[in-house]
PDB file of N, CA and C in Angstrom:
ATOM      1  N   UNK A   1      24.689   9.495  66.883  1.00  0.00           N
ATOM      2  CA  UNK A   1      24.560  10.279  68.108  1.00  0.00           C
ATOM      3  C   UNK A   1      25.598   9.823  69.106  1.00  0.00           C
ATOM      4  N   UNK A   2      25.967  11.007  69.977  1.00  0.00           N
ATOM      5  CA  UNK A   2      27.298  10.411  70.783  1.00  0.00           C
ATOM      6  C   UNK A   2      26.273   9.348  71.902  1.00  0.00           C
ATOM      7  N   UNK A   3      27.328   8.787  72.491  1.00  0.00           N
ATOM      8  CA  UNK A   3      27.090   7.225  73.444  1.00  0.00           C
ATOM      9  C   UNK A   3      27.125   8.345  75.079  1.00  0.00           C
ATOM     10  N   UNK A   4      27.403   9.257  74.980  1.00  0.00           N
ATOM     11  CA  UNK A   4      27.507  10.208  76.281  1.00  0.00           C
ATOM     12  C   UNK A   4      26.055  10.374  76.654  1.00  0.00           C
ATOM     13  N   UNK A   5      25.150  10.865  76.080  1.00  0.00           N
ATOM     14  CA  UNK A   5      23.571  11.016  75.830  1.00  0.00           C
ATOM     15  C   UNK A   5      22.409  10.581  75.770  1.00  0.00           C
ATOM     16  N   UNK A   6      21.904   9.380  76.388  1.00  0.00           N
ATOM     17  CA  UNK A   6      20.642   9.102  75.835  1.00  0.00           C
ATOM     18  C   UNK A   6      19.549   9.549  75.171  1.00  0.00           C
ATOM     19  N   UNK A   7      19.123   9.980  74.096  1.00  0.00           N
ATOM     20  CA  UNK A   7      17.700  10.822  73.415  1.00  0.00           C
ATOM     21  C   UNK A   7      16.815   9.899  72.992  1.00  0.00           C
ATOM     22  N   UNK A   8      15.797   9.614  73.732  1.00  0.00           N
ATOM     23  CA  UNK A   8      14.889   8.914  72.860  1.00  0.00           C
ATOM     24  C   UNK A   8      13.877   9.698  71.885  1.00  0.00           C
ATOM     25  N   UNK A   9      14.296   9.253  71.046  1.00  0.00           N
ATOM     26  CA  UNK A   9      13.527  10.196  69.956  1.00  0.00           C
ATOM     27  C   UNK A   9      11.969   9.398  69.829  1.00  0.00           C
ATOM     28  N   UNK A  10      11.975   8.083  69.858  1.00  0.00           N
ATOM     29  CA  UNK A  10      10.405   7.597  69.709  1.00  0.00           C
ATOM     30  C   UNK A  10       9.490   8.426  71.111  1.00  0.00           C
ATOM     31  N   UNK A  11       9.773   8.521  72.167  1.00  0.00           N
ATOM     32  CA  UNK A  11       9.180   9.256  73.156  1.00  0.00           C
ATOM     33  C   UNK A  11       8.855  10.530  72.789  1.00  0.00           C
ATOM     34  N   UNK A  12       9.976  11.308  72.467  1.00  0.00           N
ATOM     35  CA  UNK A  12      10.085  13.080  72.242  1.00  0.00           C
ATOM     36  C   UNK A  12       8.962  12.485  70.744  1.00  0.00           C
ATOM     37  N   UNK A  13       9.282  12.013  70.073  1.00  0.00           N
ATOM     38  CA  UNK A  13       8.039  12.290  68.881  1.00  0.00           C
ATOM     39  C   UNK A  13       6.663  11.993  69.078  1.00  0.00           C
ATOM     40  N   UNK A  14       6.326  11.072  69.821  1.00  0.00           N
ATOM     41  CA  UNK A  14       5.555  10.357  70.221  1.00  0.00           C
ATOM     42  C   UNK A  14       4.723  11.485  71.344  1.00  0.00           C
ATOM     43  N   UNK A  15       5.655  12.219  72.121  1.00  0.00           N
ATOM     44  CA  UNK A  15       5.174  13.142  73.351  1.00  0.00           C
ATOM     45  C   UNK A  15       4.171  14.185  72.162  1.00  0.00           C
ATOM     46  N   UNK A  16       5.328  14.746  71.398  1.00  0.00           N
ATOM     47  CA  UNK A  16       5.100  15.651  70.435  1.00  0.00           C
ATOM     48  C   UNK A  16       3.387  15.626  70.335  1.00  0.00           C
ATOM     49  N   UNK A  17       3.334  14.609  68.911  1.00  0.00           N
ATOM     50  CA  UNK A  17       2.147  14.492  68.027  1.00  0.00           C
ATOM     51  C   UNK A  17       1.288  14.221  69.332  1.00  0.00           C
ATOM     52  N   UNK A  18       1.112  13.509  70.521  1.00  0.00           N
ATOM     53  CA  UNK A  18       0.289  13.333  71.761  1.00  0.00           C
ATOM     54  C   UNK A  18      -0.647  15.111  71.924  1.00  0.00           C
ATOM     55  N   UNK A  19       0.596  16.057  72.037  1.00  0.00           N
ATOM     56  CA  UNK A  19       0.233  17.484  72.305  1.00  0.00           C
ATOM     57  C   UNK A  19      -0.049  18.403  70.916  1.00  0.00           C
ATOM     58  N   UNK A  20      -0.163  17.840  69.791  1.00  0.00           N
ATOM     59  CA  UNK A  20      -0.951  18.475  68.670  1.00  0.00           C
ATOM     60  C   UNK A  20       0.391  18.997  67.576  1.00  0.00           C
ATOM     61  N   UNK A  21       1.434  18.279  67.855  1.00  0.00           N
ATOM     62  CA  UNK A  21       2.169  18.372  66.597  1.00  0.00           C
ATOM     63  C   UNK A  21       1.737  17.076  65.632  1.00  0.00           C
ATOM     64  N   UNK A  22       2.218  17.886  64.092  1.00  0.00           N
ATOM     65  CA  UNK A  22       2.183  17.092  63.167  1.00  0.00           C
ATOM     66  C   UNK A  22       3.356  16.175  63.151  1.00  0.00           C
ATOM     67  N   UNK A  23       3.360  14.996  63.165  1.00  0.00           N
ATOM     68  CA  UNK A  23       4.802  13.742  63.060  1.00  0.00           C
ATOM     69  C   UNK A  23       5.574  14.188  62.014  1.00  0.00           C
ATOM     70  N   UNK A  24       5.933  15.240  61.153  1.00  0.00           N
ATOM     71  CA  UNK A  24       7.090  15.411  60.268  1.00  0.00           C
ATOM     72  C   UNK A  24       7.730  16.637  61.207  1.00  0.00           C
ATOM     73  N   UNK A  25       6.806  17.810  61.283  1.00  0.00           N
ATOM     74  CA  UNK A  25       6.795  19.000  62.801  1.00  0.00           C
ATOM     75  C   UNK A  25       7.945  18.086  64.306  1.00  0.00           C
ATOM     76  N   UNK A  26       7.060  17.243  64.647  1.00  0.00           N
ATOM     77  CA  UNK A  26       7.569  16.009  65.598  1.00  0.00           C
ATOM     78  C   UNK A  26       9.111  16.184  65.357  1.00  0.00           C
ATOM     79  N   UNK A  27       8.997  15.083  64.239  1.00  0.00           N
ATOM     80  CA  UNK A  27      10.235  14.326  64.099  1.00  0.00           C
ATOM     81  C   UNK A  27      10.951  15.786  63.623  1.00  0.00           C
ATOM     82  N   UNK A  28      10.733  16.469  62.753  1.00  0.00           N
ATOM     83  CA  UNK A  28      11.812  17.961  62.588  1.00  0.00           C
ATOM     84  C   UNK A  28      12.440  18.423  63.893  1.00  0.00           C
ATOM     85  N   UNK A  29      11.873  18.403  64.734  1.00  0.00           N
ATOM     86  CA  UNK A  29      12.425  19.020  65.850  1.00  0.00           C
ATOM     87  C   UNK A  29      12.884  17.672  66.535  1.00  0.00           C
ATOM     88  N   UNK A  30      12.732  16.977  66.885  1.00  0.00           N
ATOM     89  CA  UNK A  30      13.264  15.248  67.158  1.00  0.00           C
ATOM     90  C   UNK A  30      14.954  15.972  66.199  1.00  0.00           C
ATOM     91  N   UNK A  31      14.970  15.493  65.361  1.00  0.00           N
ATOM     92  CA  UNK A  31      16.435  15.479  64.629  1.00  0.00           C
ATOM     93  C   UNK A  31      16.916  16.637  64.889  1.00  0.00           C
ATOM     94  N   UNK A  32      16.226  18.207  65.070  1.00  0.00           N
ATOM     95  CA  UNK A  32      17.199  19.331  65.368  1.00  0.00           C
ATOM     96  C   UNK A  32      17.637  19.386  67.197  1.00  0.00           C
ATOM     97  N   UNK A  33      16.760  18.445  67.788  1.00  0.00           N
ATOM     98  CA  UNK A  33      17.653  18.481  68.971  1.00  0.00           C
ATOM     99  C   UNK A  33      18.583  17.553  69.270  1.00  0.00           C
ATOM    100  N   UNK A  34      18.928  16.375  68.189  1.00  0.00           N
ATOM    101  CA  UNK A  34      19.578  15.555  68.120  1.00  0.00           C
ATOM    102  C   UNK A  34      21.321  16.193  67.872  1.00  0.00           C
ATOM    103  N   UNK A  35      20.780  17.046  66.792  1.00  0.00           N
ATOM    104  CA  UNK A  35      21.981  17.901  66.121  1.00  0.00           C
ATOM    105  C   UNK A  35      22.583  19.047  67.311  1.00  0.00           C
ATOM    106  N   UNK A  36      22.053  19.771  67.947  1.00  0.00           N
ATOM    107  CA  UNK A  36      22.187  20.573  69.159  1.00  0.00           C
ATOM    108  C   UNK A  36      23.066  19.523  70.496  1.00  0.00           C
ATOM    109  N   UNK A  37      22.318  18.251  70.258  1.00  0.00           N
ATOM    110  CA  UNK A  37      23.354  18.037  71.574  1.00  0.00           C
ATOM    111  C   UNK A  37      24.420  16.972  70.924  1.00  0.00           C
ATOM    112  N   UNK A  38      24.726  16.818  69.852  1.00  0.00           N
ATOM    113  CA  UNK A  38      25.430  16.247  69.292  1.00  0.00           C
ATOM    114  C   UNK A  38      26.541  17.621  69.273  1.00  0.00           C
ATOM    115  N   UNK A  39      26.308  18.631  68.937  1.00  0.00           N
ATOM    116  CA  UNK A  39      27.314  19.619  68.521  1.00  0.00           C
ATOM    117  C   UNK A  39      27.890  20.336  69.835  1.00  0.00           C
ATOM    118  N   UNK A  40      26.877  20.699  70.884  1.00  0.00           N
ATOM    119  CA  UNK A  40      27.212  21.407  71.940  1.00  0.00           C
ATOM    120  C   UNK A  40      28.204  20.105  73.319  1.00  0.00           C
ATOM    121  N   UNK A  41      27.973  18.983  72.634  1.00  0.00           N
ATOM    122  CA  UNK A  41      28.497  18.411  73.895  1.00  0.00           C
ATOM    123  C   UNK A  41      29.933  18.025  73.904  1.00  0.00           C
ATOM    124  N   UNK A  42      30.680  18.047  75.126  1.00  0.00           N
ATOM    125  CA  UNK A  42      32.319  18.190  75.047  1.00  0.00           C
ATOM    126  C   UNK A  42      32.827  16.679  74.789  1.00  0.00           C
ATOM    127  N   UNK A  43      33.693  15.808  73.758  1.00  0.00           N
ATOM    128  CA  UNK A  43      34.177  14.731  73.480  1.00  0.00           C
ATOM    129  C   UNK A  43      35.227  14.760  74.745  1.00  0.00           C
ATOM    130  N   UNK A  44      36.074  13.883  74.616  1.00  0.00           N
ATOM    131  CA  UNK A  44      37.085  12.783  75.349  1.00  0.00           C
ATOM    132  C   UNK A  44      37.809  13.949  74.957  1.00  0.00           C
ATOM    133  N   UNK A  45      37.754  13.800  73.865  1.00  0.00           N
ATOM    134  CA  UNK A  45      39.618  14.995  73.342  1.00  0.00           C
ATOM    135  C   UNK A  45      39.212  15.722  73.153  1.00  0.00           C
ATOM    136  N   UNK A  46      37.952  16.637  73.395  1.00  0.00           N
ATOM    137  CA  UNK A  46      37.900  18.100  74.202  1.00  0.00           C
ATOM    138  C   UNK A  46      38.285  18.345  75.279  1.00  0.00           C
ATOM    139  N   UNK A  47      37.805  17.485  76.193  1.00  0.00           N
ATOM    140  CA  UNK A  47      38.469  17.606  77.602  1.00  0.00           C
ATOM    141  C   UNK A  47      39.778  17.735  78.034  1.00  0.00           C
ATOM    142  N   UNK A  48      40.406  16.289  77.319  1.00  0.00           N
ATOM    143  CA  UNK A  48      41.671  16.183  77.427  1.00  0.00           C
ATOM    144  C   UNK A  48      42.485  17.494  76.555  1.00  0.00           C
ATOM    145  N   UNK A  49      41.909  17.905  75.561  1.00  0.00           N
ATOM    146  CA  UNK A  49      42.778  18.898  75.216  1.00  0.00           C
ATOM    147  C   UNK A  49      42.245  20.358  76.167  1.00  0.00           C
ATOM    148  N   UNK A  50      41.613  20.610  77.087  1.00  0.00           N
ATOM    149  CA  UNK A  50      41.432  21.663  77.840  1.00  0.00           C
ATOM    150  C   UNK A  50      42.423  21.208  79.133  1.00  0.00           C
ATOM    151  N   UNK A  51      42.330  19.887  79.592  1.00  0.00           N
ATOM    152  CA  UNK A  51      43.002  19.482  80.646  1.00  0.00           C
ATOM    153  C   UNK A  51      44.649  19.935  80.456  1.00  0.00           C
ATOM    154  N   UNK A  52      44.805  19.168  78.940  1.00  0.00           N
ATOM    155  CA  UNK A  52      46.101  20.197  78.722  1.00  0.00           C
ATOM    156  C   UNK A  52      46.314  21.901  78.556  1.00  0.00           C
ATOM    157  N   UNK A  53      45.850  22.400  77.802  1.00  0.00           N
ATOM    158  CA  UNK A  53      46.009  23.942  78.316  1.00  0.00           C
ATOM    159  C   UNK A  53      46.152  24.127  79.436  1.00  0.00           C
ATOM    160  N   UNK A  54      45.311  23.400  80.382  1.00  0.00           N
ATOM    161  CA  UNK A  54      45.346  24.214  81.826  1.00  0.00           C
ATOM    162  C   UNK A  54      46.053  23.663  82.780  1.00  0.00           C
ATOM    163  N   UNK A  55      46.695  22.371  82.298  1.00  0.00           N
ATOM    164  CA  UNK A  55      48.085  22.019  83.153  1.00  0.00           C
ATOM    165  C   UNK A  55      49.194  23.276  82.502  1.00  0.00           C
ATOM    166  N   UNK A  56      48.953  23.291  80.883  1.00  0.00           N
ATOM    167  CA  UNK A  56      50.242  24.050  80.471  1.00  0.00           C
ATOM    168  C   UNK A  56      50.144  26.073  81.778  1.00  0.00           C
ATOM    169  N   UNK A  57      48.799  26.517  81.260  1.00  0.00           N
ATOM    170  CA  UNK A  57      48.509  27.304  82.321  1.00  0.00           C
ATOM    171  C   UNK A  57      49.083  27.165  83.944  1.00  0.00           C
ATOM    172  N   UNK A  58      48.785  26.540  84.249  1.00  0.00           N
ATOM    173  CA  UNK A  58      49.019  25.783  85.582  1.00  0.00           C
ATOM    174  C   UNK A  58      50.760  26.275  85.734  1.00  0.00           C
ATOM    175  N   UNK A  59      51.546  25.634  85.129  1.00  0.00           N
ATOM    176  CA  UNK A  59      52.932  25.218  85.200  1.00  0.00           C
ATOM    177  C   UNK A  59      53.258  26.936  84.998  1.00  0.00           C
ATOM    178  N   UNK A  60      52.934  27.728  84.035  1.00  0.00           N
ATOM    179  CA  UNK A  60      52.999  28.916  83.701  1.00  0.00           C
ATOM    180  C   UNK A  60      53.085  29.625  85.108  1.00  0.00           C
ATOM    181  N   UNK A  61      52.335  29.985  85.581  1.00  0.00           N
ATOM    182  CA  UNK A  61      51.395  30.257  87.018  1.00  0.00           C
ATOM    183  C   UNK A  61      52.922  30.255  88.037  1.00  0.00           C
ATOM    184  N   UNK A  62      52.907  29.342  87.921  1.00  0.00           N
ATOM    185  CA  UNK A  62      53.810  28.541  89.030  1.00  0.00           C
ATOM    186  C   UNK A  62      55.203  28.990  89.191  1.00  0.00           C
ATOM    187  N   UNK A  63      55.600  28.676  87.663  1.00  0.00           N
ATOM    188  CA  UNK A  63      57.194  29.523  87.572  1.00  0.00           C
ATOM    189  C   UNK A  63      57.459  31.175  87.668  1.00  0.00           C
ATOM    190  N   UNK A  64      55.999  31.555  87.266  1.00  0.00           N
ATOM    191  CA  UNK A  64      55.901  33.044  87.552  1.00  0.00           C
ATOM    192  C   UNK A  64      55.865  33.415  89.116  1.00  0.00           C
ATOM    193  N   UNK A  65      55.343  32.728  89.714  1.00  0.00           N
ATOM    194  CA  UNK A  65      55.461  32.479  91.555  1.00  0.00           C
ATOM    195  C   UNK A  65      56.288  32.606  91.862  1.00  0.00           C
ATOM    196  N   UNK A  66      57.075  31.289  91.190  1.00  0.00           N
ATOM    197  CA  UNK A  66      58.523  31.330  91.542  1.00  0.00           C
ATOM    198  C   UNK A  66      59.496  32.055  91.616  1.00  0.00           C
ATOM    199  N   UNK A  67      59.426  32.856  90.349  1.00  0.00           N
ATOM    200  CA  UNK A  67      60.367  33.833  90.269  1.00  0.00           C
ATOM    201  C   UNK A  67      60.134  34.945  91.121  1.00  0.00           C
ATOM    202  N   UNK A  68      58.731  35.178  91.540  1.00  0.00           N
ATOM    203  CA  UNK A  68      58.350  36.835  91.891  1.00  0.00           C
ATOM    204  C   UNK A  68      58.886  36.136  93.796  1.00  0.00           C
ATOM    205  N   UNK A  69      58.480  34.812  93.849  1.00  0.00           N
ATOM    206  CA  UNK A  69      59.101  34.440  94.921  1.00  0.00           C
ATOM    207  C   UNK A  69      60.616  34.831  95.830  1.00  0.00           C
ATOM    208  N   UNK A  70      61.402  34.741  94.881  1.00  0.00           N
ATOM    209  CA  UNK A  70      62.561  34.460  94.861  1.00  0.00           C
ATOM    210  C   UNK A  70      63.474  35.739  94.876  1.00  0.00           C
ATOM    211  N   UNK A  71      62.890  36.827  93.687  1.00  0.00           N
ATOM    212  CA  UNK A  71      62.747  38.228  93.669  1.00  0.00           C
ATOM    213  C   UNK A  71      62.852  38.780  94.911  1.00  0.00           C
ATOM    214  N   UNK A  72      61.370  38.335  96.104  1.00  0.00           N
ATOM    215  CA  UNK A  72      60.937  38.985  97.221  1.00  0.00           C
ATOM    216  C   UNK A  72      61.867  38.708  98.613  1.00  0.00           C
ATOM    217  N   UNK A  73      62.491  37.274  98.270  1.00  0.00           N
ATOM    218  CA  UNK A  73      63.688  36.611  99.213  1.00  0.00           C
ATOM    219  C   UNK A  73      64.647  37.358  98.951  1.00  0.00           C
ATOM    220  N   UNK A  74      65.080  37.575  97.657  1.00  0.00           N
ATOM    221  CA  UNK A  74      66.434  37.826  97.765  1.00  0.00           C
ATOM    222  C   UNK A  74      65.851  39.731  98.377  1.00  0.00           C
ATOM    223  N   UNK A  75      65.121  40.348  97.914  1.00  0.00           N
ATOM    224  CA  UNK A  75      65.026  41.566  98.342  1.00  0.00           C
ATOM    225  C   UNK A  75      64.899  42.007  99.904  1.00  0.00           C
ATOM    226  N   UNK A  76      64.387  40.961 100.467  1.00  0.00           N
ATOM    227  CA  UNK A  76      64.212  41.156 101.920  1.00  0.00           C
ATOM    228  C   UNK A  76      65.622  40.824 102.545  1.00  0.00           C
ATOM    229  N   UNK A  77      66.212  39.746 102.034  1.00  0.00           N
ATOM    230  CA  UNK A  77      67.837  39.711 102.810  1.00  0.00           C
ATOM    231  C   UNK A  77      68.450  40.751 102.379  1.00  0.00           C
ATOM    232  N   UNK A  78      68.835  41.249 101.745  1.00  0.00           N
ATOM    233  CA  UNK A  78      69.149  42.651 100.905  1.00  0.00           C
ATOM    234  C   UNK A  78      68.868  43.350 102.487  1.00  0.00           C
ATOM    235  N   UNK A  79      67.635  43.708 102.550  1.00  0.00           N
ATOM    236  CA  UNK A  79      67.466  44.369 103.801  1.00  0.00           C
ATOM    237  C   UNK A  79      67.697  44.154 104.893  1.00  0.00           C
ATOM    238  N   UNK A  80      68.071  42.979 105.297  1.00  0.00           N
ATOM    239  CA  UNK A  80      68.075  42.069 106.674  1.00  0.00           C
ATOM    240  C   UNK A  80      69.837  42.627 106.574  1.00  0.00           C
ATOM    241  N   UNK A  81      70.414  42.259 105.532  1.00  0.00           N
ATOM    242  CA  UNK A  81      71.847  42.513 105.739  1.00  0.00           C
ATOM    243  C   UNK A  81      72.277  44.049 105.723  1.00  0.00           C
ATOM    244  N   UNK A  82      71.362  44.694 104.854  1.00  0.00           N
ATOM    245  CA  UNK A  82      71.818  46.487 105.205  1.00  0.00           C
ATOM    246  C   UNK A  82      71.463  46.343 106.989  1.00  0.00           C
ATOM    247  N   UNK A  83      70.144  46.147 107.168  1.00  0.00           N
ATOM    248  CA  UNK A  83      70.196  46.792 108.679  1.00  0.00           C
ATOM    249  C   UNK A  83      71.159  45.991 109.808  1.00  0.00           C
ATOM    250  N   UNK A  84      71.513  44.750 109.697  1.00  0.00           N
ATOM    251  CA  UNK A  84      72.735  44.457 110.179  1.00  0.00           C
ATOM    252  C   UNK A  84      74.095  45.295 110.066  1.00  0.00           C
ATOM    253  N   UNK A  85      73.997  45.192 109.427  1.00  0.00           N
ATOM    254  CA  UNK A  85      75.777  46.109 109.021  1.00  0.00           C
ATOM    255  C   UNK A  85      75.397  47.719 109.274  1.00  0.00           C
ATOM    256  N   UNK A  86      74.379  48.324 109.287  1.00  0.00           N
ATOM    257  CA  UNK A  86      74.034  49.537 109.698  1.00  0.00           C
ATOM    258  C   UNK A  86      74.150  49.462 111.236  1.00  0.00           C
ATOM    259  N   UNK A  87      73.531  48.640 112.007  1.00  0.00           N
ATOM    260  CA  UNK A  87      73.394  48.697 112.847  1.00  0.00           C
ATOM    261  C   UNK A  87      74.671  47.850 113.934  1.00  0.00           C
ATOM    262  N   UNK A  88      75.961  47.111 113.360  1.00  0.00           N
ATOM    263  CA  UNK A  88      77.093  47.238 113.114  1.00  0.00           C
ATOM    264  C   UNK A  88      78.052  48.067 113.198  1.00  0.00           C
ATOM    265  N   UNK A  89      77.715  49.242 112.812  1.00  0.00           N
ATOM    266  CA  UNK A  89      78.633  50.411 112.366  1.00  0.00           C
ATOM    267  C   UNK A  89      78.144  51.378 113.486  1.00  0.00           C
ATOM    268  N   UNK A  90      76.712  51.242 114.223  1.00  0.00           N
ATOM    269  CA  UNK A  90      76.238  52.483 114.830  1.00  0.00           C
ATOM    270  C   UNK A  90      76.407  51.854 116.193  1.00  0.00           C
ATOM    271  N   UNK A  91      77.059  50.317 116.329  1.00  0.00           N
ATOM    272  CA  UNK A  91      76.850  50.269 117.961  1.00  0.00           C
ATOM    273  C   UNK A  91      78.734  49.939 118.400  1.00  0.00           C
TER     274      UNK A  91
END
């Protein structure tokens, strides 16, 4: 069982047969919730490999900014310099 988890299984079986299960009933379900949070829970290098995707995401993000950034600069001087020189020519 992972070290992330504490399960005491003598309690959970013990609770069990207390409330009118049979101790094989008990312990069956004792070991299938053992298996459930053994399988559903995220390791070290799950994380770390999500942490990476979403730096790689991240960086993605960013340069796409950048560019649409840069796009929007150069398009607005574009305009800053037509209406200069328009307004240049008309005075």
């Amino acid at each position: 069982m992972s070290a992330a988890i504490a399960f005491d299984t003598h309690r959970f079986v013990k609770n069990l047969t207390a409330n009118g299960f049979t101790v094989a009933q008990a312990e069956a379900l004792a070991h299938e919730q053992i298996h459930l949070l053994e399988a559903n829970l995220a390791t070290r290098s799950d994380i770390v490999s999500i942490k990476a995707d979403l730096e790689v995401k991240i960086e993605q993000v960013k340069s796409g900014l950048l560019k649409w950034m840069v796009g929007a600069l150069t398009a607005h001087l574009a305009v800053v310099v037509a209406v200069v020189q328009f307004l240049a020519r008309t005075a």
